[in-house]
N, C-alpha and C. Protein backbone atom coordinates (compact mmCIF):
# COMPACT_ATOMS: atom_id res chain seq x y z
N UNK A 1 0.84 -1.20 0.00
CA UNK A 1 0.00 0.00 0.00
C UNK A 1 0.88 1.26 0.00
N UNK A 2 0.81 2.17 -0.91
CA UNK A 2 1.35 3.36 -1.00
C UNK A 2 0.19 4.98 -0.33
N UNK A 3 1.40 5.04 0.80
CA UNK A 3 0.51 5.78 1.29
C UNK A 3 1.36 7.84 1.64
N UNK A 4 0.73 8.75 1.50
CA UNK A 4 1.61 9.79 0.88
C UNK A 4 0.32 10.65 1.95
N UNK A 5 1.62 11.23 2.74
CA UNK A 5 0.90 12.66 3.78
C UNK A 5 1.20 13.80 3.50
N UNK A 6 0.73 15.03 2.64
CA UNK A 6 1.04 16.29 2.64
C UNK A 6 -0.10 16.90 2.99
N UNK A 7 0.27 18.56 2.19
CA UNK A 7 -0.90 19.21 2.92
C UNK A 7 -0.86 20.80 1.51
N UNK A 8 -2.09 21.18 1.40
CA UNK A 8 -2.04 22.29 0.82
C UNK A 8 -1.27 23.43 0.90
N UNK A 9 -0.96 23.83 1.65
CA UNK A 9 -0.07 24.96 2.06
C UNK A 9 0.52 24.74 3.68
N UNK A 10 1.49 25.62 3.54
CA UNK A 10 2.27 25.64 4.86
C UNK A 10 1.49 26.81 5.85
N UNK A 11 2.16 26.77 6.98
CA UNK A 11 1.34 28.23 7.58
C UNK A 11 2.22 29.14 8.72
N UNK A 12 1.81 30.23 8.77
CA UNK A 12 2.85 30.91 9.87
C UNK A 12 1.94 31.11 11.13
N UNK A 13 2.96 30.75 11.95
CA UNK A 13 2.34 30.55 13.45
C UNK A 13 3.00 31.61 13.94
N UNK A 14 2.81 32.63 14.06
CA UNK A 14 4.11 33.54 14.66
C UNK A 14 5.38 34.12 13.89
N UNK A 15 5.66 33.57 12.59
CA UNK A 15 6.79 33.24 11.97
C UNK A 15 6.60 34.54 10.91
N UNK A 16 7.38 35.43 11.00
CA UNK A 16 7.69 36.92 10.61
C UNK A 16 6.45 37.58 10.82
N UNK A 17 5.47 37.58 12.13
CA UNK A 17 4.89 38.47 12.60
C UNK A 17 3.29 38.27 12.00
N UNK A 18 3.26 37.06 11.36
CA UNK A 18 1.85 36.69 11.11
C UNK A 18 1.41 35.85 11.52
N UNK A 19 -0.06 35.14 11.34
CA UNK A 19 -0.98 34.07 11.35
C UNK A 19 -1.75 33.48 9.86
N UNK A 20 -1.27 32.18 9.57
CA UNK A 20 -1.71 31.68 8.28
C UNK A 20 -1.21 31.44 7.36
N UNK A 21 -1.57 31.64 6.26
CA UNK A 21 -1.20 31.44 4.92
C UNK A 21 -0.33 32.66 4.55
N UNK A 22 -0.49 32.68 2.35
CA UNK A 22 -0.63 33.40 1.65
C UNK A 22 -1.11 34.79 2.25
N UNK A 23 -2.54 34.33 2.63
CA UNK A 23 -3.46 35.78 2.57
C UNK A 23 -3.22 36.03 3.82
N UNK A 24 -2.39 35.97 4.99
CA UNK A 24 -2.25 36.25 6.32
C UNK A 24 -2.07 37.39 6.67
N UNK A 25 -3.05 37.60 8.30
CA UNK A 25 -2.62 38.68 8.93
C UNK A 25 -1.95 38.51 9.97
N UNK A 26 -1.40 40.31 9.86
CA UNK A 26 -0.54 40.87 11.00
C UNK A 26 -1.21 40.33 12.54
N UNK A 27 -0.15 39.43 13.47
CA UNK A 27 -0.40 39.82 15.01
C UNK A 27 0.29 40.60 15.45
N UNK A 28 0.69 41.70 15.12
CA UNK A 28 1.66 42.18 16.26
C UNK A 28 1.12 43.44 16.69
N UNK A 29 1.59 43.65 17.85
CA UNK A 29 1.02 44.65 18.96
C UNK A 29 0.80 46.12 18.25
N UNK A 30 1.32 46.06 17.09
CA UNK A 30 1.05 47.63 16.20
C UNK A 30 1.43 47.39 14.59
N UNK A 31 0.72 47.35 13.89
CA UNK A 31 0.39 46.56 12.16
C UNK A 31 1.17 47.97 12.07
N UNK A 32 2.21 47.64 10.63
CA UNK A 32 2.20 48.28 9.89
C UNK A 32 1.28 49.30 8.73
N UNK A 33 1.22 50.47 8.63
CA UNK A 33 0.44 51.46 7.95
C UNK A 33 -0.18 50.37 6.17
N UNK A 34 -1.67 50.65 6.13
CA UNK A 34 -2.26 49.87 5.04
C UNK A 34 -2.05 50.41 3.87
N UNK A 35 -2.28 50.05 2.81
CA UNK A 35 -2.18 50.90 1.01
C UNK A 35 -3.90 50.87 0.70
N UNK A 36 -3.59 51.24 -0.42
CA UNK A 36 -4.74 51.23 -1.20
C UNK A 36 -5.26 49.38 -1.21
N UNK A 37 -4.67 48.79 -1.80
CA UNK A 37 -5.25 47.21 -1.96
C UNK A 37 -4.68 46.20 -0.70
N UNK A 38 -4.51 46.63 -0.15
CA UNK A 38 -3.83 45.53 0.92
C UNK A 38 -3.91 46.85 2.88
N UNK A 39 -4.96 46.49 3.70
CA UNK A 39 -5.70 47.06 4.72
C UNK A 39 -4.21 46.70 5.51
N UNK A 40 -4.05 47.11 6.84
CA UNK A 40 -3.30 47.68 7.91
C UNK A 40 -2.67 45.96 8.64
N UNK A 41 -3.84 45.26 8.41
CA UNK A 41 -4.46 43.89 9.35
C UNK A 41 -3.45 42.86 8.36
N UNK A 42 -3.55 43.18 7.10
CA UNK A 42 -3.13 42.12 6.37
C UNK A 42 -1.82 42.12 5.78
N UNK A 43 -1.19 40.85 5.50
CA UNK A 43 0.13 40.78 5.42
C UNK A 43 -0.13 39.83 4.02
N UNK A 44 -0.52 39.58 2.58
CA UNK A 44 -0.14 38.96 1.29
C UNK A 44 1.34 38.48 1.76
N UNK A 45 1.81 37.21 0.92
CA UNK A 45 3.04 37.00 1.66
C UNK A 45 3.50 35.75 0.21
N UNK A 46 4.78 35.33 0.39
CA UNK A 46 4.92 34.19 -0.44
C UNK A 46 6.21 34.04 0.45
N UNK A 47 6.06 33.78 1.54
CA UNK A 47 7.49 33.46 2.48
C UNK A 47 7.32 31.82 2.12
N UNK A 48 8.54 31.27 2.40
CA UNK A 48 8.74 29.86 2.51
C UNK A 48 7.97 29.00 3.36
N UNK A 49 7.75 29.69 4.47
CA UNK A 49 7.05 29.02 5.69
C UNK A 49 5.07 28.76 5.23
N UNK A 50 4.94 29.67 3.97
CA UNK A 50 3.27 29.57 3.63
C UNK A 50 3.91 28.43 2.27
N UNK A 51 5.08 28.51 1.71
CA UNK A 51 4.97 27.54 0.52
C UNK A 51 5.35 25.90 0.53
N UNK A 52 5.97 25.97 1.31
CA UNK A 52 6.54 24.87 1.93
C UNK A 52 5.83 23.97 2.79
N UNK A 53 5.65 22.54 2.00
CA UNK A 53 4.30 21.35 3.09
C UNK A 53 5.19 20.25 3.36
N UNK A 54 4.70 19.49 4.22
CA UNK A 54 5.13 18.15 4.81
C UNK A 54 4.81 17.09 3.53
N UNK A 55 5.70 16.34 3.37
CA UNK A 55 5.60 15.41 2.45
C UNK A 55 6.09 13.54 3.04
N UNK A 56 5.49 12.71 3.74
CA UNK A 56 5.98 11.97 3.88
C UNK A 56 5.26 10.83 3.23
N UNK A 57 5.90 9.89 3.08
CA UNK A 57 5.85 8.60 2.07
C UNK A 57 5.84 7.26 2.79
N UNK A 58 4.66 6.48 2.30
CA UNK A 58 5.38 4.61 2.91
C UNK A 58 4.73 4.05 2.20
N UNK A 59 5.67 3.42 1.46
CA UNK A 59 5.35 2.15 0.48
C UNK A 59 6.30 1.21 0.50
N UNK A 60 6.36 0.36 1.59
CA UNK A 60 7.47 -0.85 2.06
C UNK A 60 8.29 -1.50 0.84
N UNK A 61 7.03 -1.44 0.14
CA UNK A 61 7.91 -2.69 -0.96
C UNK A 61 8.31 -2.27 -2.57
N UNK A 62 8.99 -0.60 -2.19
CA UNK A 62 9.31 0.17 -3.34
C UNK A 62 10.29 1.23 -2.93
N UNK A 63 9.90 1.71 -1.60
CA UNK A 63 10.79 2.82 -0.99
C UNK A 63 11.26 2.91 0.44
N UNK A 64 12.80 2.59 0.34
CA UNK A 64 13.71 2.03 1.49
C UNK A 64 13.26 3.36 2.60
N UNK A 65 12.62 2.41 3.71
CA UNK A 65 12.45 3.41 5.31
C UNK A 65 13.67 4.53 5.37
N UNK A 66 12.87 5.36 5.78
CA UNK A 66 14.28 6.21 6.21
C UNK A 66 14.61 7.60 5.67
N UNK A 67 14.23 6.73 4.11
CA UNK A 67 14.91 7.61 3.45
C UNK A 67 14.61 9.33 3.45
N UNK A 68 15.32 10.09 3.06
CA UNK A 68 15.12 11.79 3.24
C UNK A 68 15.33 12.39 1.29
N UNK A 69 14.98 12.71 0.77
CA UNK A 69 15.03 13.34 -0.08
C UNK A 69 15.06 14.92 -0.13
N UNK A 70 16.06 15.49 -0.61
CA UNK A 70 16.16 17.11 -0.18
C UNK A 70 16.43 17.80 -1.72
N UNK A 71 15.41 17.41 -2.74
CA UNK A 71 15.11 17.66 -3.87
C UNK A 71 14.07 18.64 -4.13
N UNK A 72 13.94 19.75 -5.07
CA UNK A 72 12.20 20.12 -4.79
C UNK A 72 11.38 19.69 -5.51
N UNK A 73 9.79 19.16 -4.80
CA UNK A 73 8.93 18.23 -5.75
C UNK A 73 8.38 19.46 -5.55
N UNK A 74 7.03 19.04 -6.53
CA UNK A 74 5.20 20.25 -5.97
C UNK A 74 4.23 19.51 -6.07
N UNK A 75 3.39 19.81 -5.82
CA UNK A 75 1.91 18.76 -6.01
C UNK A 75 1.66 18.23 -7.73
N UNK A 76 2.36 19.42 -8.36
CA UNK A 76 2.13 19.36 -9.51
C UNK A 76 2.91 17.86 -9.95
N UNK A 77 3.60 17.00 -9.36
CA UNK A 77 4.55 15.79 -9.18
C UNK A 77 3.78 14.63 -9.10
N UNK A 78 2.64 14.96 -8.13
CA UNK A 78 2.04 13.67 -7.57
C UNK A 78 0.88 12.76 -8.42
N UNK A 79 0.12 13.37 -9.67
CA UNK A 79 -0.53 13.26 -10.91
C UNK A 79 0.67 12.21 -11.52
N UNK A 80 1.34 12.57 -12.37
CA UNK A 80 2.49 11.57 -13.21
C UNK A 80 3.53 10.46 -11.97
N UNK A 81 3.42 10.68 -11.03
CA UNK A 81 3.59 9.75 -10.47
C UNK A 81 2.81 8.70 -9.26
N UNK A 82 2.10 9.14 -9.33
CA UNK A 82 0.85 8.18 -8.81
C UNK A 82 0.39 7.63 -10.21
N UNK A 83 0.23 7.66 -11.03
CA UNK A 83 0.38 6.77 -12.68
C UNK A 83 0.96 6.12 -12.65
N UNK A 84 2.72 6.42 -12.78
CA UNK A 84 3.41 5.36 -12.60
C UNK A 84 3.94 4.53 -11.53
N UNK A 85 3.46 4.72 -10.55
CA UNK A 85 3.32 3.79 -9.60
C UNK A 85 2.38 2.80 -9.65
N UNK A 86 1.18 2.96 -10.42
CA UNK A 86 -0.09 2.29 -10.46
C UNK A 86 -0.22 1.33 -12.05
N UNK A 87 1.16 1.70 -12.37
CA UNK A 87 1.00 1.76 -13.94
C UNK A 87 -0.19 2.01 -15.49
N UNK A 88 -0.30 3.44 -14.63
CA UNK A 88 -1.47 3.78 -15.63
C UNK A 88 -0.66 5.09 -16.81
N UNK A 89 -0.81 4.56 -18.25
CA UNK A 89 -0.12 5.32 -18.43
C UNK A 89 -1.07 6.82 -18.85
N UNK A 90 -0.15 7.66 -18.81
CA UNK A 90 -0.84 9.12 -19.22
C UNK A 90 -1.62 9.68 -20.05
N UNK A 91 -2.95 10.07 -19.87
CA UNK A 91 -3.86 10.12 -21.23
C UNK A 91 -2.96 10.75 -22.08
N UNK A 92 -3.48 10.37 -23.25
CA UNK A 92 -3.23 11.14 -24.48
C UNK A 92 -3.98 12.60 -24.67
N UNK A 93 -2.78 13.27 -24.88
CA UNK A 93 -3.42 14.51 -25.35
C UNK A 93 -3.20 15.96 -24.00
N UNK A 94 -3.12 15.12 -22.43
CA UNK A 94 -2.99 16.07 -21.69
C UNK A 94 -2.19 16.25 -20.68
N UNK A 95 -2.39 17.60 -21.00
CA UNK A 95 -1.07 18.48 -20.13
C UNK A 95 -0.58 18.28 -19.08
N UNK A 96 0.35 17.68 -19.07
CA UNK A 96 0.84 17.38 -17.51
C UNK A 96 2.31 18.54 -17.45
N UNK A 97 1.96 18.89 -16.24
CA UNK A 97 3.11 20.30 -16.22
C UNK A 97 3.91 19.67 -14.69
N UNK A 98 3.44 18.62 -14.29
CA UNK A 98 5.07 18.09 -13.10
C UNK A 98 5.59 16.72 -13.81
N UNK A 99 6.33 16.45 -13.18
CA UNK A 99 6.84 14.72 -13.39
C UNK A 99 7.42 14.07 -12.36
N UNK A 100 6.68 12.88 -12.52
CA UNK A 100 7.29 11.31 -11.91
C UNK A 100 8.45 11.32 -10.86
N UNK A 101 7.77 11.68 -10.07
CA UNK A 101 9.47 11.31 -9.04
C UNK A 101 9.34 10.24 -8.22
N UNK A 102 8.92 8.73 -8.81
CA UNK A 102 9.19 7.44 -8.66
C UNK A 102 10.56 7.41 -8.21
N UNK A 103 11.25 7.50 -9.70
CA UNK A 103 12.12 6.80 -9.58
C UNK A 103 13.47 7.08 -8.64
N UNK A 104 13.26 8.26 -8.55
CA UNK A 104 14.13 9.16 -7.26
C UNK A 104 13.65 8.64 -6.13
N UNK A 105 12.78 8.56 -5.69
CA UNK A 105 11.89 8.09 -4.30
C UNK A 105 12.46 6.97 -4.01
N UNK A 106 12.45 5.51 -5.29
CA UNK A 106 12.81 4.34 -5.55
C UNK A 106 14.67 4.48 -4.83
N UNK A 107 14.91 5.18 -5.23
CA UNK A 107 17.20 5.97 -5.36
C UNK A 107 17.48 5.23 -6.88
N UNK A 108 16.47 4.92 -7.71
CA UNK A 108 17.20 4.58 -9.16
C UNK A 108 17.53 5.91 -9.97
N UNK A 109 18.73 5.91 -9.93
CA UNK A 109 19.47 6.77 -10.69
C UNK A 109 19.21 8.53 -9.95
N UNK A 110 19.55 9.12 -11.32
CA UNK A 110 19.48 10.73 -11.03
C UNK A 110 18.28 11.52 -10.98
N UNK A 111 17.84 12.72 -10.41
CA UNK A 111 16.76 13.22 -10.75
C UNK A 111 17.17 14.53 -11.35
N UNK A 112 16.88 14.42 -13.04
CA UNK A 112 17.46 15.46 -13.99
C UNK A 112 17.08 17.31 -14.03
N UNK A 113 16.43 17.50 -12.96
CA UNK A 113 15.40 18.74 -12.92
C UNK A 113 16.04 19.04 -11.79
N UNK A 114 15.91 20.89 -12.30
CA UNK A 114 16.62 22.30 -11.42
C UNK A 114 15.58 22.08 -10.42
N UNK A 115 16.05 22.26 -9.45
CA UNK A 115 15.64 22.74 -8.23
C UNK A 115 14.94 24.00 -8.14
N UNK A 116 15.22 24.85 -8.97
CA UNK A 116 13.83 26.13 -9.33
C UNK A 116 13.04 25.85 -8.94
N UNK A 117 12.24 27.18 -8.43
CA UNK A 117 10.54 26.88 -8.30
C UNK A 117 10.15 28.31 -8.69
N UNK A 118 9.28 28.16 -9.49
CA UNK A 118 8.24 29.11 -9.68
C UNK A 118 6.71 29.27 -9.04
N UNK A 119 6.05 29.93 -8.50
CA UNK A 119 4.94 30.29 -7.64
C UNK A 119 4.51 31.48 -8.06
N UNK A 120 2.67 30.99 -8.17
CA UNK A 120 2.01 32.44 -8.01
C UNK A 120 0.77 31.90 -7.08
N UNK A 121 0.71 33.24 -6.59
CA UNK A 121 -0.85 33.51 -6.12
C UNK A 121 -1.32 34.54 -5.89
N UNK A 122 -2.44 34.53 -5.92
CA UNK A 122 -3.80 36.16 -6.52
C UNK A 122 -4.68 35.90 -5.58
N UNK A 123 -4.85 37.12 -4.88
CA UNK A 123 -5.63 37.44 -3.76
C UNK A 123 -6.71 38.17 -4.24
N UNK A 124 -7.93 38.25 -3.82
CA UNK A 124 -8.86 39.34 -4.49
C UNK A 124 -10.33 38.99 -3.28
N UNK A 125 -9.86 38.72 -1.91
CA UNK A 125 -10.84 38.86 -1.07
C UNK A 125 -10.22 39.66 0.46
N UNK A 126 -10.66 40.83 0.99
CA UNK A 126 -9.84 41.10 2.22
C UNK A 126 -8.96 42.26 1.74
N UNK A 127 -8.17 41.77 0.87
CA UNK A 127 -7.10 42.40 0.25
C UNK A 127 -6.84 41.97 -1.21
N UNK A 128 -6.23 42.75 -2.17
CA UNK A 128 -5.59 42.04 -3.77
C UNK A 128 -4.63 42.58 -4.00
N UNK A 129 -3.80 41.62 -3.74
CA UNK A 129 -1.97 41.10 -4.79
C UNK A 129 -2.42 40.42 -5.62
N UNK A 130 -1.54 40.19 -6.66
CA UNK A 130 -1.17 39.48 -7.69
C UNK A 130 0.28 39.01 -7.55
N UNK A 131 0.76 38.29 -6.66
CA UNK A 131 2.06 38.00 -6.21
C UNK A 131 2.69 36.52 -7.10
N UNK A 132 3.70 36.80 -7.59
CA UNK A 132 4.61 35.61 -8.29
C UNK A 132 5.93 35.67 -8.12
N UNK A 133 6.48 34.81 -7.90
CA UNK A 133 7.99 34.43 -7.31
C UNK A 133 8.46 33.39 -7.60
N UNK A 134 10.15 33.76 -7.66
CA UNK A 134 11.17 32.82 -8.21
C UNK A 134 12.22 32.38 -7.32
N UNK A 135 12.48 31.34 -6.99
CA UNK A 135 13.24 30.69 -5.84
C UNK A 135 14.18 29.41 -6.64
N UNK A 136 15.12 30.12 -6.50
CA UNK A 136 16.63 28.96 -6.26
C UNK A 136 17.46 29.01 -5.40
N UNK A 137 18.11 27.83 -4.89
CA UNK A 137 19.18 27.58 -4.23
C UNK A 137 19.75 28.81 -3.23
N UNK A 138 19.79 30.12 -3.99
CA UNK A 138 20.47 31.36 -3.53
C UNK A 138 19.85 32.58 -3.40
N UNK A 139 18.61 32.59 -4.01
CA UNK A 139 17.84 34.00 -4.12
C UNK A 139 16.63 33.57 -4.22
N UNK A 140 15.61 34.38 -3.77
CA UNK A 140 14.32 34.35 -3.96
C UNK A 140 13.85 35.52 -4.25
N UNK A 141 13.00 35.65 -4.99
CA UNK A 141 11.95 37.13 -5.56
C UNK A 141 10.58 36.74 -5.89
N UNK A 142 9.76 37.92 -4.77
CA UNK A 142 8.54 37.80 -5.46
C UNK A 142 8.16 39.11 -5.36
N UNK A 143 7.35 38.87 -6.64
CA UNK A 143 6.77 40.50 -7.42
C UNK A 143 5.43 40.52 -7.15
N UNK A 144 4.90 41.46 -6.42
CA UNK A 144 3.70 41.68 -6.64
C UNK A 144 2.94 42.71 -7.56
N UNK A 145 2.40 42.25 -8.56
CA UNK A 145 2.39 43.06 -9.91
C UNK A 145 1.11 44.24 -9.55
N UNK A 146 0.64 44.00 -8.41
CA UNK A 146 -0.63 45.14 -8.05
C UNK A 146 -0.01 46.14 -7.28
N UNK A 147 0.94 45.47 -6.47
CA UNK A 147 1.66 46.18 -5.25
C UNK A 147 3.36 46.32 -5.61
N UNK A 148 3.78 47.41 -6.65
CA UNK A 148 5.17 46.94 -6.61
C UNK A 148 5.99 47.86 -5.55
N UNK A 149 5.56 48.07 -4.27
CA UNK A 149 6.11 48.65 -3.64
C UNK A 149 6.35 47.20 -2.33
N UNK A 150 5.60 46.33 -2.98
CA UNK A 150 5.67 45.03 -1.92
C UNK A 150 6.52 44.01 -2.55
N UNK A 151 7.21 44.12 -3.45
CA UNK A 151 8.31 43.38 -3.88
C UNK A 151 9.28 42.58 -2.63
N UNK A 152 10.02 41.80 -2.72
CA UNK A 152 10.64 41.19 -1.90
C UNK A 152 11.81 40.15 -2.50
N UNK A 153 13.07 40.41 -2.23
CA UNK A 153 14.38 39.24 -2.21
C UNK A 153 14.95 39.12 -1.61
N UNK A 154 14.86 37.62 -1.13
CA UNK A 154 15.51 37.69 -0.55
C UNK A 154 17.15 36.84 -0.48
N UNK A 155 18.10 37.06 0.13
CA UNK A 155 19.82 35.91 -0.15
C UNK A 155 19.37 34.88 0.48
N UNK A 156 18.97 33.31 0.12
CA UNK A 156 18.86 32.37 1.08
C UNK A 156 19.96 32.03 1.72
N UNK A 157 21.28 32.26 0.79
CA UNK A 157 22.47 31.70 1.33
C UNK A 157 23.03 32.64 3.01
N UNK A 158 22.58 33.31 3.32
CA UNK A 158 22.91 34.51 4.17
C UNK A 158 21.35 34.84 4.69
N UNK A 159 20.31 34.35 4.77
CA UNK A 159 19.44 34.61 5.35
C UNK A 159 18.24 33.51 4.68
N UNK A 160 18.42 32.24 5.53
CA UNK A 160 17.56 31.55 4.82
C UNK A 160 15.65 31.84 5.18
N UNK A 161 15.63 32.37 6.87
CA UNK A 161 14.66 32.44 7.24
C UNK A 161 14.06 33.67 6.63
N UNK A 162 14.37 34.47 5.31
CA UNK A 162 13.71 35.69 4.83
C UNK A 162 12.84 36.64 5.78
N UNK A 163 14.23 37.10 6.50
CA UNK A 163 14.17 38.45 7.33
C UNK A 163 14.53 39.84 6.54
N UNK A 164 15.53 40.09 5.95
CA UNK A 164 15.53 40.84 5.44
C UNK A 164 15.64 41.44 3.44
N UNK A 165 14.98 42.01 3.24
CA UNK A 165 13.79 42.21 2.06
C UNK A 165 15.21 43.07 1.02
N UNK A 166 15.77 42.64 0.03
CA UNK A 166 16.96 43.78 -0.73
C UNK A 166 16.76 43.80 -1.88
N UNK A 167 15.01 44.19 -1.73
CA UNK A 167 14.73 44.41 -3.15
C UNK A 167 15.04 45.65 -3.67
N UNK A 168 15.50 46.71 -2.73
CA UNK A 168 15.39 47.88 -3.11
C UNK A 168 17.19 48.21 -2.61
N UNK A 169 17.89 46.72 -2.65
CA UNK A 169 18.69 47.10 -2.08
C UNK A 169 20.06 47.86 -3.18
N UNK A 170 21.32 48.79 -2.88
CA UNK A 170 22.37 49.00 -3.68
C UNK A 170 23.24 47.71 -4.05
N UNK A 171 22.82 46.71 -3.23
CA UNK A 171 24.43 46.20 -3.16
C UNK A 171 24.54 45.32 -4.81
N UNK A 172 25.29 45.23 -5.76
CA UNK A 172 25.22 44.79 -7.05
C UNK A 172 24.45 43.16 -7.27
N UNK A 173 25.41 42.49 -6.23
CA UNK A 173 25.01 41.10 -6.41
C UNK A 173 23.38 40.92 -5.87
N UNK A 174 22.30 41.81 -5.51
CA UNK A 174 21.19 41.92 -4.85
C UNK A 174 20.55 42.38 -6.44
N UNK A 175 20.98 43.85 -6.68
CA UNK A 175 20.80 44.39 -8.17
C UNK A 175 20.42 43.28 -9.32
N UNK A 176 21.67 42.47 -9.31
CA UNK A 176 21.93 41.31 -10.57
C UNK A 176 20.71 39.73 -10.16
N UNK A 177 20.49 39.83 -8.77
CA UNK A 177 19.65 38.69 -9.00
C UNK A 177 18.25 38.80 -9.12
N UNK A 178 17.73 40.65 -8.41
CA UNK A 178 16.08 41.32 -8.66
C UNK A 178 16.28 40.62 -10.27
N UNK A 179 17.62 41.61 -11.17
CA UNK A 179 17.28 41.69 -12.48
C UNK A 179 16.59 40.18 -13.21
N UNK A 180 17.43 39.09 -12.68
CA UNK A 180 17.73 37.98 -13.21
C UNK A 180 16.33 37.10 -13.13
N UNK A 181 16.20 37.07 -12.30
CA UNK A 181 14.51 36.84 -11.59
C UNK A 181 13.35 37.32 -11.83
N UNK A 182 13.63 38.47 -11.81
CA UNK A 182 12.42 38.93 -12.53
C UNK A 182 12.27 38.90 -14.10
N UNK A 183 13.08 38.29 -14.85
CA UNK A 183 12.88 37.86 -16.00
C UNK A 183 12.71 36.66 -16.12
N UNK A 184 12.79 35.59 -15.12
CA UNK A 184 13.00 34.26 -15.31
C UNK A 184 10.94 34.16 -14.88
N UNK A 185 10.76 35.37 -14.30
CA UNK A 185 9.19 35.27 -13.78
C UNK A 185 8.45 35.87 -14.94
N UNK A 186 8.89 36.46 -15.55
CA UNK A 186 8.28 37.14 -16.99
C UNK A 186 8.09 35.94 -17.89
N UNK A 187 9.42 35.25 -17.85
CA UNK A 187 9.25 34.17 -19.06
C UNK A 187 8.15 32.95 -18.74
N UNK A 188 7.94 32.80 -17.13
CA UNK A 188 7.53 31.61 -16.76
C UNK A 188 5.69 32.20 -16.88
N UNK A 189 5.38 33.43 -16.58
CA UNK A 189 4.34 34.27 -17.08
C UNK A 189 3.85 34.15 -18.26
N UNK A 190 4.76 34.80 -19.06
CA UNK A 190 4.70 34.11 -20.54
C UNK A 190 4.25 32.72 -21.00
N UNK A 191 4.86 31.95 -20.67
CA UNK A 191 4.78 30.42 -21.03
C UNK A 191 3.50 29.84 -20.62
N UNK A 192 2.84 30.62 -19.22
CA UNK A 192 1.59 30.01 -18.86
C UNK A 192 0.55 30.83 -19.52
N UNK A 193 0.81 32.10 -20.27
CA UNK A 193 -0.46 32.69 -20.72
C UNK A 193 -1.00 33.33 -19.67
N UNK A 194 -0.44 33.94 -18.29
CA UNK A 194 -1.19 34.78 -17.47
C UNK A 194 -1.44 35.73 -17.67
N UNK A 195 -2.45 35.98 -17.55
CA UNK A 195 -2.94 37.49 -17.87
C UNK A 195 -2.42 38.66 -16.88
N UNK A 196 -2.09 38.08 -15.85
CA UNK A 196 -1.77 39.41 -14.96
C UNK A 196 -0.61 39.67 -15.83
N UNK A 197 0.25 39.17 -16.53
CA UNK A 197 1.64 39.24 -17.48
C UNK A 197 1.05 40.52 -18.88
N UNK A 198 0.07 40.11 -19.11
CA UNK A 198 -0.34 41.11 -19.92
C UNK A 198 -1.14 42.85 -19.63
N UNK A 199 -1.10 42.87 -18.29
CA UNK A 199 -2.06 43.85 -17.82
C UNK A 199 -1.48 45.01 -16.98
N UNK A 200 -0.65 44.12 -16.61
CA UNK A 200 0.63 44.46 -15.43
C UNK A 200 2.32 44.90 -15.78
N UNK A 201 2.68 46.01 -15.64
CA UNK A 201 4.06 46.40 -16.19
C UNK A 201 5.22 46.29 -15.02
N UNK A 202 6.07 46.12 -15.42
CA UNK A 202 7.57 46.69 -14.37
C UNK A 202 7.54 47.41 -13.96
């Protein structure tokens, strides 16, 4: 029996001054001043701690106990490989946008895919962002295309818990990865046909 525990989203308990998700609000003893689309109370967010879920696995007689995998999957993973675990193969004709991480799970061989992640999410109750972000290994950026005064990058290598925000920062190597990122989120915009990509400028 293959049996697989995650969860929709992660959540902040306290963890940079909120409660919840994505759409979370401020607890702290005095909220920061509100904007036009986003009230005093509320904190839009794409921190690690709202993107990031528990993933654990047991299937005795396919995947050795124990094991830890420190790869990045997404839900978008669990479609093409719950197939091939079941051996059903993939309709014809449709779009599958994750893949199969059997065989990694299994330890047969390599798993050929960047560790990138791309993320969006659109708020439009309480408050509205249009927030999308790009995360590797060393940098993270997310743009909020309603709010670009709520932009955010952060260095994972030097601040993994994303405390401090250098989107607006001088320092070059901060400069070179906003730039880099925010084109790698344009293209990934592009590729899906989002409309906030068409509506929404730099």
């Amino acid at each position: 029996m293959l049996v697989i525990f995650t969860s929709d989203y992660g959540d902040n308990i306290g963890r940079h001054g909120i409660l919840h998700k994505g759409n979370a609000v401020w607890i702290l003893t005095e909220n920061p001043p509100g904007t036009k689309n986003v009230p005093a109370a509320h904190r839009p967010n794409m921190f690690d701690t709202s993107l990031r879920v528990p993933a654990v696995i047991r299937w005795s007689k396919a995947i050795p106990a124990g094991k830890i995998v420190s790869r990045t999957i997404t839900h978008l993973d669990w479609f093409p490989t719950l197939l091939e675990a079941t051996g059903v193969a993939l309709p014809a004709g449709t779009t599958i946008r994750g893949r199969s991480v059997l065989k990694m799970l299994r330890g047969e061989g390599t798993f050929d895919r960047s560790d990138d992640l791309y993320t969006e999410f659109s708020v439009q109750h309480t408050m509205r962002a249009d927030m999308r972000s790009y995360r590797t290994s060393e940098w993270k950026l997310k743009r909020d295309f309603l709010n670009a005064d709520r932009d955010e990058l952060y260095d994972l290598r030097n601040d993994p818990g994303e405390t401090t925000n250098l989107a607006t920062s001088d320092r070059p190597e901060a400069k070179a990865a906003f730039a880099k990122l925010s084109k790698l989120i344009r293209q990934r915009m592009a590729e899906l046909g989002d409309p906030v990509g068409k509506t929404q400028g730099d």
